[in-house]
PDB file of N, CA and C in Angstrom:
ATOM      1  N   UNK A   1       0.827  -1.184   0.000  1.00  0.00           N
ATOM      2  CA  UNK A   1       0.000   0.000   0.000  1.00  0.00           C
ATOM      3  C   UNK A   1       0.871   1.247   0.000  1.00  0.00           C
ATOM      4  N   UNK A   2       0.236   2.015  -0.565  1.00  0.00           N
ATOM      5  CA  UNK A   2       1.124   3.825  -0.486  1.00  0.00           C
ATOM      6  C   UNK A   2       1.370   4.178   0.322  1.00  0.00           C
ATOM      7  N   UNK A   3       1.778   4.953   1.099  1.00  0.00           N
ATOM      8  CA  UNK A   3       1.631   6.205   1.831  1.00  0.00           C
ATOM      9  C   UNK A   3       2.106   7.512   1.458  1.00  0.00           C
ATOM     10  N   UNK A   4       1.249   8.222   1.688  1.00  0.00           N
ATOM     11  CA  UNK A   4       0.945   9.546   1.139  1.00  0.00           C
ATOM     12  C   UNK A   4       1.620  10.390   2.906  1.00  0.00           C
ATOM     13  N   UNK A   5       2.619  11.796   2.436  1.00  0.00           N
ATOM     14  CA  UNK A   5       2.635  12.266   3.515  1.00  0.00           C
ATOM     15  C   UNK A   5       2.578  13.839   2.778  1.00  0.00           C
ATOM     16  N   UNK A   6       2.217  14.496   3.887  1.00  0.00           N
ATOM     17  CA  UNK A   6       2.031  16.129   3.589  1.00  0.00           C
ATOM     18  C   UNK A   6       2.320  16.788   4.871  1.00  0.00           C
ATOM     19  N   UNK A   7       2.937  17.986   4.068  1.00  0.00           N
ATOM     20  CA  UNK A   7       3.711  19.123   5.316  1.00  0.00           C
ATOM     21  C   UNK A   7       4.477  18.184   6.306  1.00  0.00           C
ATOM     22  N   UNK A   8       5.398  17.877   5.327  1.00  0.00           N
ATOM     23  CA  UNK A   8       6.775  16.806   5.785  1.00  0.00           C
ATOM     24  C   UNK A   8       8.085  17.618   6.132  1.00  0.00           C
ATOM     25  N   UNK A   9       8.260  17.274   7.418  1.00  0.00           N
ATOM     26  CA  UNK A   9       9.675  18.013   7.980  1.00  0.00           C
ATOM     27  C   UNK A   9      10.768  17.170   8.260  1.00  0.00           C
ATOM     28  N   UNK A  10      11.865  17.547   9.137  1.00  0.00           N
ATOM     29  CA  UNK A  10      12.915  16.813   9.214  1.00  0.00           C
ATOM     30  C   UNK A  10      12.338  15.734  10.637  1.00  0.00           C
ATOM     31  N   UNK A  11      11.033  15.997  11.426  1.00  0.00           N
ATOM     32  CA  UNK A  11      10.682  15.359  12.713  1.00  0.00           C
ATOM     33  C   UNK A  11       9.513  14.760  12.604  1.00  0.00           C
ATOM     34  N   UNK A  12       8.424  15.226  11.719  1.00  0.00           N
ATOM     35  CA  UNK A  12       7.462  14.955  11.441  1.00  0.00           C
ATOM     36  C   UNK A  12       6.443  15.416  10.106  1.00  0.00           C
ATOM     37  N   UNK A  13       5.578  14.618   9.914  1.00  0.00           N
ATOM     38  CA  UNK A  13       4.539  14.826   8.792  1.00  0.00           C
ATOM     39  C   UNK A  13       3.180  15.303   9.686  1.00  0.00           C
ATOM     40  N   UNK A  14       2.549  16.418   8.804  1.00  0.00           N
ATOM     41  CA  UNK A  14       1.231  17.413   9.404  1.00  0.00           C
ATOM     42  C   UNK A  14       0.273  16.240   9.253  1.00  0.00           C
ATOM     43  N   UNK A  15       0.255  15.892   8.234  1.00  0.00           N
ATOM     44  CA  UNK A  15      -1.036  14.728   7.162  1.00  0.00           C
ATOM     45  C   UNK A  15      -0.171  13.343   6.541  1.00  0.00           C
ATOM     46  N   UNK A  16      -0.641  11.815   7.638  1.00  0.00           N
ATOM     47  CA  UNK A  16      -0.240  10.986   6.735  1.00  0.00           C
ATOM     48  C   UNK A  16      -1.150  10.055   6.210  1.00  0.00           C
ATOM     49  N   UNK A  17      -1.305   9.440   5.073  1.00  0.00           N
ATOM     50  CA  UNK A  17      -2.410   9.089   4.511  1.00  0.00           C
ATOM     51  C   UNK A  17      -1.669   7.458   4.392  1.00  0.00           C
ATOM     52  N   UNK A  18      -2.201   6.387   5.002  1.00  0.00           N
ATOM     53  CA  UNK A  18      -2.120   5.144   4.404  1.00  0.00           C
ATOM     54  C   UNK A  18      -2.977   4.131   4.518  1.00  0.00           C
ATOM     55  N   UNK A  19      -3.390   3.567   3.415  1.00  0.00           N
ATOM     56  CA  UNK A  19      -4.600   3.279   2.225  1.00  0.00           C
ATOM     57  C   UNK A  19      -5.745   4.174   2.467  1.00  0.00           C
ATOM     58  N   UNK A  20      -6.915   3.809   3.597  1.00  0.00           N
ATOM     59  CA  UNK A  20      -8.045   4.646   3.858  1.00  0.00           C
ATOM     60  C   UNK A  20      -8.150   4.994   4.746  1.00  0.00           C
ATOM     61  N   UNK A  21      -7.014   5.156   5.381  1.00  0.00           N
ATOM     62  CA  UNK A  21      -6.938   6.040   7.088  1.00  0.00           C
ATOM     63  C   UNK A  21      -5.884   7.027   6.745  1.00  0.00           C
ATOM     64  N   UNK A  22      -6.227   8.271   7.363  1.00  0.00           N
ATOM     65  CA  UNK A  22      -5.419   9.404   7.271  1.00  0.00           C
ATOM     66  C   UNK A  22      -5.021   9.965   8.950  1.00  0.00           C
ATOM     67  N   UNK A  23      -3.980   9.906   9.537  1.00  0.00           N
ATOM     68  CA  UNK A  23      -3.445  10.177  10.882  1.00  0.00           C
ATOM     69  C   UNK A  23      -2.926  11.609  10.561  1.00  0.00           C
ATOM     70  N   UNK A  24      -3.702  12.024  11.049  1.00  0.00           N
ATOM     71  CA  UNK A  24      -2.776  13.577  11.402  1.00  0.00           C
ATOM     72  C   UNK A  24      -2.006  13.980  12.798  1.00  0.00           C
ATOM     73  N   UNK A  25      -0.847  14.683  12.555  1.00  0.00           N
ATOM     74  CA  UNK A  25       0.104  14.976  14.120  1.00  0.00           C
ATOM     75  C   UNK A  25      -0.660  16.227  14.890  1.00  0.00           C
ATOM     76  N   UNK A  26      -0.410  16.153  16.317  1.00  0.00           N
ATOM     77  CA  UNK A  26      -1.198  17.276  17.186  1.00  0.00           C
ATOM     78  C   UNK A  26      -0.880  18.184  16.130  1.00  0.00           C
ATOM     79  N   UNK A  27      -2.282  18.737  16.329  1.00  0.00           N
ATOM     80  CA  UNK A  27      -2.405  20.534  15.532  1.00  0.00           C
ATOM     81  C   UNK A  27      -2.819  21.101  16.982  1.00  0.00           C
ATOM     82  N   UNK A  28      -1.621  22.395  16.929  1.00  0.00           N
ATOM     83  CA  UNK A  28      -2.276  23.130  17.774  1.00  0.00           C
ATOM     84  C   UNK A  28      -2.180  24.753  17.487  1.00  0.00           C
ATOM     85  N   UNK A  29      -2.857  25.849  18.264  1.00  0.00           N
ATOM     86  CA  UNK A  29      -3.263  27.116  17.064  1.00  0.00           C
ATOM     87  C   UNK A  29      -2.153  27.497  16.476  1.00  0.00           C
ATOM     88  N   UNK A  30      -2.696  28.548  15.743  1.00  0.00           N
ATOM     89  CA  UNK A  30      -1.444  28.879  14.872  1.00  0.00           C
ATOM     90  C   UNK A  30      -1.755  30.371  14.873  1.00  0.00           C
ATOM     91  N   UNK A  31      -2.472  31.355  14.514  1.00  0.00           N
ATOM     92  CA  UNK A  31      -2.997  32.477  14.752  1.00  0.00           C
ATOM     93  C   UNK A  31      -3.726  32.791  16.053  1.00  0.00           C
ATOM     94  N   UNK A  32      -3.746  31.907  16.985  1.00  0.00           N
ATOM     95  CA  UNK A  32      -5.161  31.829  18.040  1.00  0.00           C
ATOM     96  C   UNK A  32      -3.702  31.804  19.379  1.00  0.00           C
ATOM     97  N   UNK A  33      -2.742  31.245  19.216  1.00  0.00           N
ATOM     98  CA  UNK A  33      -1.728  31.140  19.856  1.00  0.00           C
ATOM     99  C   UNK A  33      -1.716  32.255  20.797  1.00  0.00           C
ATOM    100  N   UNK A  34      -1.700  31.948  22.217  1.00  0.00           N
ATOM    101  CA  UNK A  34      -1.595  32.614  23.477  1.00  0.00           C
ATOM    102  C   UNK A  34      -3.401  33.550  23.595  1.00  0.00           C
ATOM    103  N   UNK A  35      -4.349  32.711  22.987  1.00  0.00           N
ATOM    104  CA  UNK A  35      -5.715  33.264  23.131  1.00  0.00           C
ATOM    105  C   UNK A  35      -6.356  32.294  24.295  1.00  0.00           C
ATOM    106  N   UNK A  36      -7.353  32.583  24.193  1.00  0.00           N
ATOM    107  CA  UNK A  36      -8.586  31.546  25.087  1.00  0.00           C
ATOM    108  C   UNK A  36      -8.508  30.428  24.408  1.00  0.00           C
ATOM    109  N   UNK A  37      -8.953  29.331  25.431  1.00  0.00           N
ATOM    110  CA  UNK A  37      -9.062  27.884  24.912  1.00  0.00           C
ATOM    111  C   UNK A  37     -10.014  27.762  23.801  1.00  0.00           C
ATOM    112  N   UNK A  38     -11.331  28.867  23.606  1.00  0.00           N
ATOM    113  CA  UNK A  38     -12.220  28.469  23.239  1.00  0.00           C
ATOM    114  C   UNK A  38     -11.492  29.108  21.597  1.00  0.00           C
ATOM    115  N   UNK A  39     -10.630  30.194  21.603  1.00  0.00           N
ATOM    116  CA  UNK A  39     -10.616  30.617  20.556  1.00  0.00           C
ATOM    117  C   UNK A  39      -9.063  29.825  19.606  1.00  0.00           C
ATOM    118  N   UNK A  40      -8.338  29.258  20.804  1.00  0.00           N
ATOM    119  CA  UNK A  40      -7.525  27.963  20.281  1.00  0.00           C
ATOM    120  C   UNK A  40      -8.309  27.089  19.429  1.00  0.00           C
ATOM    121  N   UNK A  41      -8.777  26.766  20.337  1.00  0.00           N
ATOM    122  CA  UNK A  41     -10.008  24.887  19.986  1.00  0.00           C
ATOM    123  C   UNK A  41     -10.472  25.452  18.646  1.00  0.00           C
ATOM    124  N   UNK A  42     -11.283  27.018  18.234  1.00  0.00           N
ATOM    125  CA  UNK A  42     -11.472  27.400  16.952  1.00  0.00           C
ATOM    126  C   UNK A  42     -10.706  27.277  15.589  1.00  0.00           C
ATOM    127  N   UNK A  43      -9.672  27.779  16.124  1.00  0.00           N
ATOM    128  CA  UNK A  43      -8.331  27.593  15.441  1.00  0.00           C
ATOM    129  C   UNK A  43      -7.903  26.335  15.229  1.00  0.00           C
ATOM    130  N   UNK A  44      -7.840  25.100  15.870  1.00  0.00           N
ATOM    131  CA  UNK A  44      -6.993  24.283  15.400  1.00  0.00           C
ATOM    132  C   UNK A  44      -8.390  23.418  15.237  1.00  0.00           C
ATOM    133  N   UNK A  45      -9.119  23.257  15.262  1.00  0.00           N
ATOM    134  CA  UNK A  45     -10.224  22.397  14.608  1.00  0.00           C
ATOM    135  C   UNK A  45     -10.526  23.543  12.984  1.00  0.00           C
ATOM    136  N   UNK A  46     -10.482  24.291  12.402  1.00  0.00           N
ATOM    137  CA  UNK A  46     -10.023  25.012  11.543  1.00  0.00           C
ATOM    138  C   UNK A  46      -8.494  24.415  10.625  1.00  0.00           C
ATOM    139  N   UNK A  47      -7.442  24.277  11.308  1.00  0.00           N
ATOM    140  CA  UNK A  47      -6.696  23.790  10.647  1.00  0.00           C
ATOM    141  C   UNK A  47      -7.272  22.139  10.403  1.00  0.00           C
ATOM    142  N   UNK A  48      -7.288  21.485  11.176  1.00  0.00           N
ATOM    143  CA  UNK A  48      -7.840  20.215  11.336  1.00  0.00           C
ATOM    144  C   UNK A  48      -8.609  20.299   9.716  1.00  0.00           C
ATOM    145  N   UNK A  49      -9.745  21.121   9.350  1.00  0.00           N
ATOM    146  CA  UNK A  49     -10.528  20.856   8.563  1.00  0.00           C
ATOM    147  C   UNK A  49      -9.810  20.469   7.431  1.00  0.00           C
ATOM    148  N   UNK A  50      -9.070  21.857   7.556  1.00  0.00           N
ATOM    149  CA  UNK A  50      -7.799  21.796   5.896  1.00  0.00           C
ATOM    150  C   UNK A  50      -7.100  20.897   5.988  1.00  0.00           C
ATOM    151  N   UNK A  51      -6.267  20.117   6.607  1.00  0.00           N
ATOM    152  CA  UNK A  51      -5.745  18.846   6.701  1.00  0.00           C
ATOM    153  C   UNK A  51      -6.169  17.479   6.036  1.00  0.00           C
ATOM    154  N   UNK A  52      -7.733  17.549   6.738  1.00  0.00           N
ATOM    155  CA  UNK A  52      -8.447  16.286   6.548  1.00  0.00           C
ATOM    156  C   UNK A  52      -8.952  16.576   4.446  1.00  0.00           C
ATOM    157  N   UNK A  53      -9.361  17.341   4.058  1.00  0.00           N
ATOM    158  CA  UNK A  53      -9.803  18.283   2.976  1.00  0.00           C
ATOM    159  C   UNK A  53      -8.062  17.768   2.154  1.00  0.00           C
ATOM    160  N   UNK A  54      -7.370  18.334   2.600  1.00  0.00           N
ATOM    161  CA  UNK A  54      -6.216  17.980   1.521  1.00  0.00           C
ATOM    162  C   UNK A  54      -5.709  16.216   1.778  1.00  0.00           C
ATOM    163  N   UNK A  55      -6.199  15.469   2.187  1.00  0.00           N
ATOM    164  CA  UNK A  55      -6.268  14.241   2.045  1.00  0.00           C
ATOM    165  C   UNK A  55      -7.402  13.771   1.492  1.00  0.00           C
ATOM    166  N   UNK A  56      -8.404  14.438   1.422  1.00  0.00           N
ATOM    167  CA  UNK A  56      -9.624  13.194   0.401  1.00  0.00           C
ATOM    168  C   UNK A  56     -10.563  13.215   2.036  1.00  0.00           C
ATOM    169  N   UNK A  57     -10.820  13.731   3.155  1.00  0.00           N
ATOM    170  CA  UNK A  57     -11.865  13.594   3.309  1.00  0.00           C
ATOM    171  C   UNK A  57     -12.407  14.467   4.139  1.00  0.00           C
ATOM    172  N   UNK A  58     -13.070  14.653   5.578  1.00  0.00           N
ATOM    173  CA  UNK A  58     -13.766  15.166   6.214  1.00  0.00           C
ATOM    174  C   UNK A  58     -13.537  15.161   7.882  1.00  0.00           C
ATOM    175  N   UNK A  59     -14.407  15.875   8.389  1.00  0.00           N
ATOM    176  CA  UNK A  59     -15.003  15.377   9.958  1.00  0.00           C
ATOM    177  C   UNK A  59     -15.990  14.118  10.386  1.00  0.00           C
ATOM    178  N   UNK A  60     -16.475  14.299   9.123  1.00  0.00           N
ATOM    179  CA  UNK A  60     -17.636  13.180   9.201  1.00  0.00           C
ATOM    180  C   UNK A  60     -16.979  11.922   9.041  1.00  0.00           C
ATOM    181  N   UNK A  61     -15.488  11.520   8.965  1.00  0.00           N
ATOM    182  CA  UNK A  61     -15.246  10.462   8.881  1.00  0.00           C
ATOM    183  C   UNK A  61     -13.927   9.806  10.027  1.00  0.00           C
ATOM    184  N   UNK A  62     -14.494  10.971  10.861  1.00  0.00           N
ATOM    185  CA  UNK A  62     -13.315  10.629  12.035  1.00  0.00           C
ATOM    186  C   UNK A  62     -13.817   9.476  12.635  1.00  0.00           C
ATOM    187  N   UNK A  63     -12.292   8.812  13.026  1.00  0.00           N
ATOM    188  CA  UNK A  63     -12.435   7.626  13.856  1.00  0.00           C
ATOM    189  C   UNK A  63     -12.120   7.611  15.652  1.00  0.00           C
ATOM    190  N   UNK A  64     -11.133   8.609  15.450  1.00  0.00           N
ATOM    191  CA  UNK A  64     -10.417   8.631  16.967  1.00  0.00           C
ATOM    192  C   UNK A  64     -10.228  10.210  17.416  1.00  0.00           C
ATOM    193  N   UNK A  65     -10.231  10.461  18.275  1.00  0.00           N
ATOM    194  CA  UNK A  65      -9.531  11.948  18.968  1.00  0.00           C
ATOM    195  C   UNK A  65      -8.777  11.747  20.211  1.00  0.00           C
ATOM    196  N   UNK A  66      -7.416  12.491  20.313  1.00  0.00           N
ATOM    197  CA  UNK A  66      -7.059  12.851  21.863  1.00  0.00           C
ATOM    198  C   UNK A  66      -6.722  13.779  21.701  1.00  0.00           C
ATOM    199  N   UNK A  67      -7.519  14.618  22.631  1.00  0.00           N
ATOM    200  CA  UNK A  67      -7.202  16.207  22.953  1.00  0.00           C
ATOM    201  C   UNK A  67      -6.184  16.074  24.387  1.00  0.00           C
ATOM    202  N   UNK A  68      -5.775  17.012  23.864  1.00  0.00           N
ATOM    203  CA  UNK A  68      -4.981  17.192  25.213  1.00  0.00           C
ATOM    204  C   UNK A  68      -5.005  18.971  25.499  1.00  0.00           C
ATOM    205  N   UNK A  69      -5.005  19.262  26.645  1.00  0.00           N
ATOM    206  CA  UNK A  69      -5.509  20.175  27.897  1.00  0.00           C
ATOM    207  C   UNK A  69      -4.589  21.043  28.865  1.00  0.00           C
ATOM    208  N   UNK A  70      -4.111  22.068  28.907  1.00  0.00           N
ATOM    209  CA  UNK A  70      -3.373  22.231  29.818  1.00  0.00           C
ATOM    210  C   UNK A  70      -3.633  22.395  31.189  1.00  0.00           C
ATOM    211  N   UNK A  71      -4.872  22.583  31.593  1.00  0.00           N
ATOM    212  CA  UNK A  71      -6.103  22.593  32.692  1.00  0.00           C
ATOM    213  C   UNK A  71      -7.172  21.946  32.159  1.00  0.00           C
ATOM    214  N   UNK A  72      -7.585  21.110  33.558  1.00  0.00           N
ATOM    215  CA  UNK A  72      -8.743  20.208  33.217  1.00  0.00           C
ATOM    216  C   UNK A  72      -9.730  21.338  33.519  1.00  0.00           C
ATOM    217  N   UNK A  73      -9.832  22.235  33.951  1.00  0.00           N
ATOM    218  CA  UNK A  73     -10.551  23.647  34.094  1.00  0.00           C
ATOM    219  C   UNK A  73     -11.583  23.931  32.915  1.00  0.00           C
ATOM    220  N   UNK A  74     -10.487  23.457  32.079  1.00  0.00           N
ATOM    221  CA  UNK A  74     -11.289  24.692  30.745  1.00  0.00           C
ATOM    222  C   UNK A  74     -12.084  23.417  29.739  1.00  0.00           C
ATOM    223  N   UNK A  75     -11.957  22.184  30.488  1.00  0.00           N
ATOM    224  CA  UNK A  75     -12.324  21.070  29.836  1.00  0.00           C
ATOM    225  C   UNK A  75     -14.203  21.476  28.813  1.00  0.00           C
ATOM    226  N   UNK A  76     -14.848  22.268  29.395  1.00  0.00           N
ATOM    227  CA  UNK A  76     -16.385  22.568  29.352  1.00  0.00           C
ATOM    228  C   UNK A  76     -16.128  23.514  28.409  1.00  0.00           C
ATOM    229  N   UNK A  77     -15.131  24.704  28.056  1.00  0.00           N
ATOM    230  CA  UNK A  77     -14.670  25.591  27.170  1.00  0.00           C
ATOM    231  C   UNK A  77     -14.278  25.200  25.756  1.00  0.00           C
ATOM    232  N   UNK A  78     -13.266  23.749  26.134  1.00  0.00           N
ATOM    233  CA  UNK A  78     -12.912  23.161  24.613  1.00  0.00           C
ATOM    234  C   UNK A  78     -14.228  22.597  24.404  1.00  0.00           C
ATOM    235  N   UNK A  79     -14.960  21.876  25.045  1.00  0.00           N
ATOM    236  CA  UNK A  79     -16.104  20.627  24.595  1.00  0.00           C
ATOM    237  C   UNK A  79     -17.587  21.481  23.921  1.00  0.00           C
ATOM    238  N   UNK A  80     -17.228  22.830  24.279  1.00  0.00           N
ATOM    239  CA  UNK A  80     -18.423  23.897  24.077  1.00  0.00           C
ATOM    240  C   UNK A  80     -17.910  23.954  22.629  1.00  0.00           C
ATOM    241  N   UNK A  81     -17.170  24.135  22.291  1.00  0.00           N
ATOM    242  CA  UNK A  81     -16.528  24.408  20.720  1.00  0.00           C
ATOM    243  C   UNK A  81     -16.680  23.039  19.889  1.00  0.00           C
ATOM    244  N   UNK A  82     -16.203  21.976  20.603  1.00  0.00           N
ATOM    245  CA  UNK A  82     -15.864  20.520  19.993  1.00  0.00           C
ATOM    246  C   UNK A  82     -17.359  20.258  19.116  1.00  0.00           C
ATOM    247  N   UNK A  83     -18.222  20.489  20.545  1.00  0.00           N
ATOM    248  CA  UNK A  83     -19.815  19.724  20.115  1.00  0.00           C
ATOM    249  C   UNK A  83     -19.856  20.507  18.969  1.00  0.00           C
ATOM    250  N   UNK A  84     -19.878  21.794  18.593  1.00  0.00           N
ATOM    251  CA  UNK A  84     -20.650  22.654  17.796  1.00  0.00           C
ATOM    252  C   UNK A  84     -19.478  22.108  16.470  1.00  0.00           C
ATOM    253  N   UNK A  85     -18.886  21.412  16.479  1.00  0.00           N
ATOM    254  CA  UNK A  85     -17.987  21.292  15.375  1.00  0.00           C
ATOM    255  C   UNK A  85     -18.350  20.120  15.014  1.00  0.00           C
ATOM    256  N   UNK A  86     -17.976  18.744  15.589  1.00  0.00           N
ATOM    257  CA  UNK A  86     -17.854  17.553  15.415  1.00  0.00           C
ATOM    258  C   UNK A  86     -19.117  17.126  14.014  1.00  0.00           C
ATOM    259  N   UNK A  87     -19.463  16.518  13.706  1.00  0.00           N
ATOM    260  CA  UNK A  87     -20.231  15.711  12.966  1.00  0.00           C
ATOM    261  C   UNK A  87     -21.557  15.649  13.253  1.00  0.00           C
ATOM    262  N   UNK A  88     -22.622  15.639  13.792  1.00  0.00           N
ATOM    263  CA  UNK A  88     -23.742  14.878  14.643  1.00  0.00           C
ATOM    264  C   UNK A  88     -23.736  13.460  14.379  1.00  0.00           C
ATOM    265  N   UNK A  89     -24.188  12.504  15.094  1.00  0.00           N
ATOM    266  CA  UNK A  89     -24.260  11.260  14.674  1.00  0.00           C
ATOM    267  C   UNK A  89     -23.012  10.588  13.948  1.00  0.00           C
ATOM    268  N   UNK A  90     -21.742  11.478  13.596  1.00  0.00           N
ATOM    269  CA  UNK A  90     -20.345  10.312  13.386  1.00  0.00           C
ATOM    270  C   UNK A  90     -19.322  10.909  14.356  1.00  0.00           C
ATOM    271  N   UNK A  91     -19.397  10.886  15.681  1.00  0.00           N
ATOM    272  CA  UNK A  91     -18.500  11.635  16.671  1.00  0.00           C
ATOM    273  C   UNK A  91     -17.778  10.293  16.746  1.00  0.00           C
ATOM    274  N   UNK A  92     -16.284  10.574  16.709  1.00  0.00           N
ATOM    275  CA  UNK A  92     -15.731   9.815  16.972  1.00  0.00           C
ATOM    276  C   UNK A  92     -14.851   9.149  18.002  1.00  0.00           C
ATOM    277  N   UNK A  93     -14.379   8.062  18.217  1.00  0.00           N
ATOM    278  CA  UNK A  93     -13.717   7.469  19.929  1.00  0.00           C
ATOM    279  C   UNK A  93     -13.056   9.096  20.311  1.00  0.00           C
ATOM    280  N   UNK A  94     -12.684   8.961  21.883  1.00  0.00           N
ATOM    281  CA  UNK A  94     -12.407  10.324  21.628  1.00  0.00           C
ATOM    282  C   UNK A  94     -11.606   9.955  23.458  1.00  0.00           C
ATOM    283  N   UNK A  95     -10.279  10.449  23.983  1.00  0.00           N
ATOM    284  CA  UNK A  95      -9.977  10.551  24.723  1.00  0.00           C
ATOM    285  C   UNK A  95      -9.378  12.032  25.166  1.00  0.00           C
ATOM    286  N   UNK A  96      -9.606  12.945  26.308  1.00  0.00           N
ATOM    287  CA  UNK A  96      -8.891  14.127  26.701  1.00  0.00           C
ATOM    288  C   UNK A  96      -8.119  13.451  27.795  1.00  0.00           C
ATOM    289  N   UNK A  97      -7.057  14.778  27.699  1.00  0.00           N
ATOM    290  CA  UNK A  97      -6.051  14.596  29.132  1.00  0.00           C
ATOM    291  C   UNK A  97      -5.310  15.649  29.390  1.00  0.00           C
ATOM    292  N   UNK A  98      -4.954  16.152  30.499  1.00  0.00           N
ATOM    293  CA  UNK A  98      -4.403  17.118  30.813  1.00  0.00           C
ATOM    294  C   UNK A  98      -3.007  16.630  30.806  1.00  0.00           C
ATOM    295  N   UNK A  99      -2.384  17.766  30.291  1.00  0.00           N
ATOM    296  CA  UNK A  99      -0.728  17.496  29.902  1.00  0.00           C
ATOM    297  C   UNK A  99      -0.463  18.894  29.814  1.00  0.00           C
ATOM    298  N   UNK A 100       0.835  18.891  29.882  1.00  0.00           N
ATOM    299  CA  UNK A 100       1.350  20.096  29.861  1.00  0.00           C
ATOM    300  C   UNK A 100       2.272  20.366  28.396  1.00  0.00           C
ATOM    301  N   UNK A 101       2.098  20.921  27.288  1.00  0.00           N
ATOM    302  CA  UNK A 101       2.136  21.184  26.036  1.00  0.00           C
ATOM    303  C   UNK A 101       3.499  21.655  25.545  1.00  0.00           C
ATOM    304  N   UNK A 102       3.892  21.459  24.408  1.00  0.00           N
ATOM    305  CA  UNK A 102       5.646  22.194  23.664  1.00  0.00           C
ATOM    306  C   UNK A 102       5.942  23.181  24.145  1.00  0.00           C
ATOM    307  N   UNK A 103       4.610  24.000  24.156  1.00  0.00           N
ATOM    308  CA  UNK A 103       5.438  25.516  24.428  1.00  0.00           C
ATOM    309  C   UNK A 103       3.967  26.264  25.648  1.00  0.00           C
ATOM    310  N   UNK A 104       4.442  27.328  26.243  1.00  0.00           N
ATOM    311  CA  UNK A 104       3.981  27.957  27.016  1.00  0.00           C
ATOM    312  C   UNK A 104       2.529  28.670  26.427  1.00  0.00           C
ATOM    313  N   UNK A 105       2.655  29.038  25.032  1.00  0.00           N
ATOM    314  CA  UNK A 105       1.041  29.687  24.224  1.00  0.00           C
ATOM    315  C   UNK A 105       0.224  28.872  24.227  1.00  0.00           C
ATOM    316  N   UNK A 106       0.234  27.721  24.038  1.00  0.00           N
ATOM    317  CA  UNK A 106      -0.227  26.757  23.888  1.00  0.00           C
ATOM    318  C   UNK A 106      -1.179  26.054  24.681  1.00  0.00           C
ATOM    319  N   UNK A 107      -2.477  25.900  24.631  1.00  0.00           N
ATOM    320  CA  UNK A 107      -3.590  25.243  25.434  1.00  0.00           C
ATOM    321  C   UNK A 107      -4.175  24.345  25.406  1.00  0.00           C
ATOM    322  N   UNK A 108      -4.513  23.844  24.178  1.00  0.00           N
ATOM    323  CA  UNK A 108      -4.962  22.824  23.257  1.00  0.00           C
ATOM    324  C   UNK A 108      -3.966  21.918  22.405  1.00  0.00           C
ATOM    325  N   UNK A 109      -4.151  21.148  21.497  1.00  0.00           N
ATOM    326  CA  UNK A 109      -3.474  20.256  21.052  1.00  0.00           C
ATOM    327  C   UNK A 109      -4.439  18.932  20.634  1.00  0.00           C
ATOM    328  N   UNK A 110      -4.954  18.770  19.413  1.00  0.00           N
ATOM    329  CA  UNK A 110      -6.051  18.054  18.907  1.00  0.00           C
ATOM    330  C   UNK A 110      -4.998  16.992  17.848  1.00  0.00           C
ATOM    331  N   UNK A 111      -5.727  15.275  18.130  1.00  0.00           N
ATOM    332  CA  UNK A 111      -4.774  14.786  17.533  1.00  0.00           C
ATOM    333  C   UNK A 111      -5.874  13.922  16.761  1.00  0.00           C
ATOM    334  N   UNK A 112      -5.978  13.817  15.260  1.00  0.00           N
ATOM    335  CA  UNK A 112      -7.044  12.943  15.215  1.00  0.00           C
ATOM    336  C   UNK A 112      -6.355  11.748  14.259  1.00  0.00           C
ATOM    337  N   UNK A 113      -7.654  10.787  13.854  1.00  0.00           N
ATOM    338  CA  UNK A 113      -7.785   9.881  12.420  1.00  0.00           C
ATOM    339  C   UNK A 113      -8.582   9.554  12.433  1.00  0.00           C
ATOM    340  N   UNK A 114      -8.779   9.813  10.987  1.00  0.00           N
ATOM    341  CA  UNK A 114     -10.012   9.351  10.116  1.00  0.00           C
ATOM    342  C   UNK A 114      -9.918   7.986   8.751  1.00  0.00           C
ATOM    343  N   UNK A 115     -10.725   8.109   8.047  1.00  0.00           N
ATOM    344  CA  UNK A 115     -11.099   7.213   6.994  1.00  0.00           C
ATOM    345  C   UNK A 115     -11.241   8.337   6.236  1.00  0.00           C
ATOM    346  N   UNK A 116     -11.251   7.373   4.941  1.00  0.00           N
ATOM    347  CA  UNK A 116     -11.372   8.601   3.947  1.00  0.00           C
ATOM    348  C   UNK A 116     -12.597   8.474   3.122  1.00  0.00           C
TER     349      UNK A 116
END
């Protein structure tokens, strides 16, 4: 089988595609960086979209999530954003956890895979 990789660095790939599952690496904001959780979680479920979109598919075809959290605090802040995003009826396995993140801006950190 192929594998397909995109936004390939010397440590990691953004988007990897092999056969009908596409794994993407934590996205976390990129413009939203050092904002509110809620306006992170906007931001990188935003990138998320374009990711899944330049592989061949969607939200609607997620299989897995782990978010990760820098306070279990704001857990009701990301999940307020998540619901209004996710799919209805194809939400997928989904684990959070509080961890403490690469860098200090940083609040969120969304890791998914899908099907295509």
């Amino acid at each position: 089988m192929t594998i397909q990789r995109f936004e390939t660095g010397p440590r990691m790939s953004q988007v990897v595609v092999h056969g009908n599952t596409v794994y993407l690496a934590g996205v976390v904001a990129g413009t939203a960086a050092d904002k509110s959780v809620t306006e992170q979680t906007q931001d990188i479920l935003s990138i998320i979209d374009g990711h899944l979109a330049k592989a061949g598919t969607d939200k609607s075809k997620l299989l897995s999530a782990t978010i990760y959290i820098t306070d279990m605090k704001t857990f009701g802040e990301m999940n307020a954003v998540w619901d209004g995003w996710v799919s209805a009826g194809n939400t997928p396995a989904r684990a959070t956890v509080e961890a403490k993140l690469a860098a200090p801006q940083y609040n969120v950190e969304i890791m998914v895979v899908a099907a295509k």
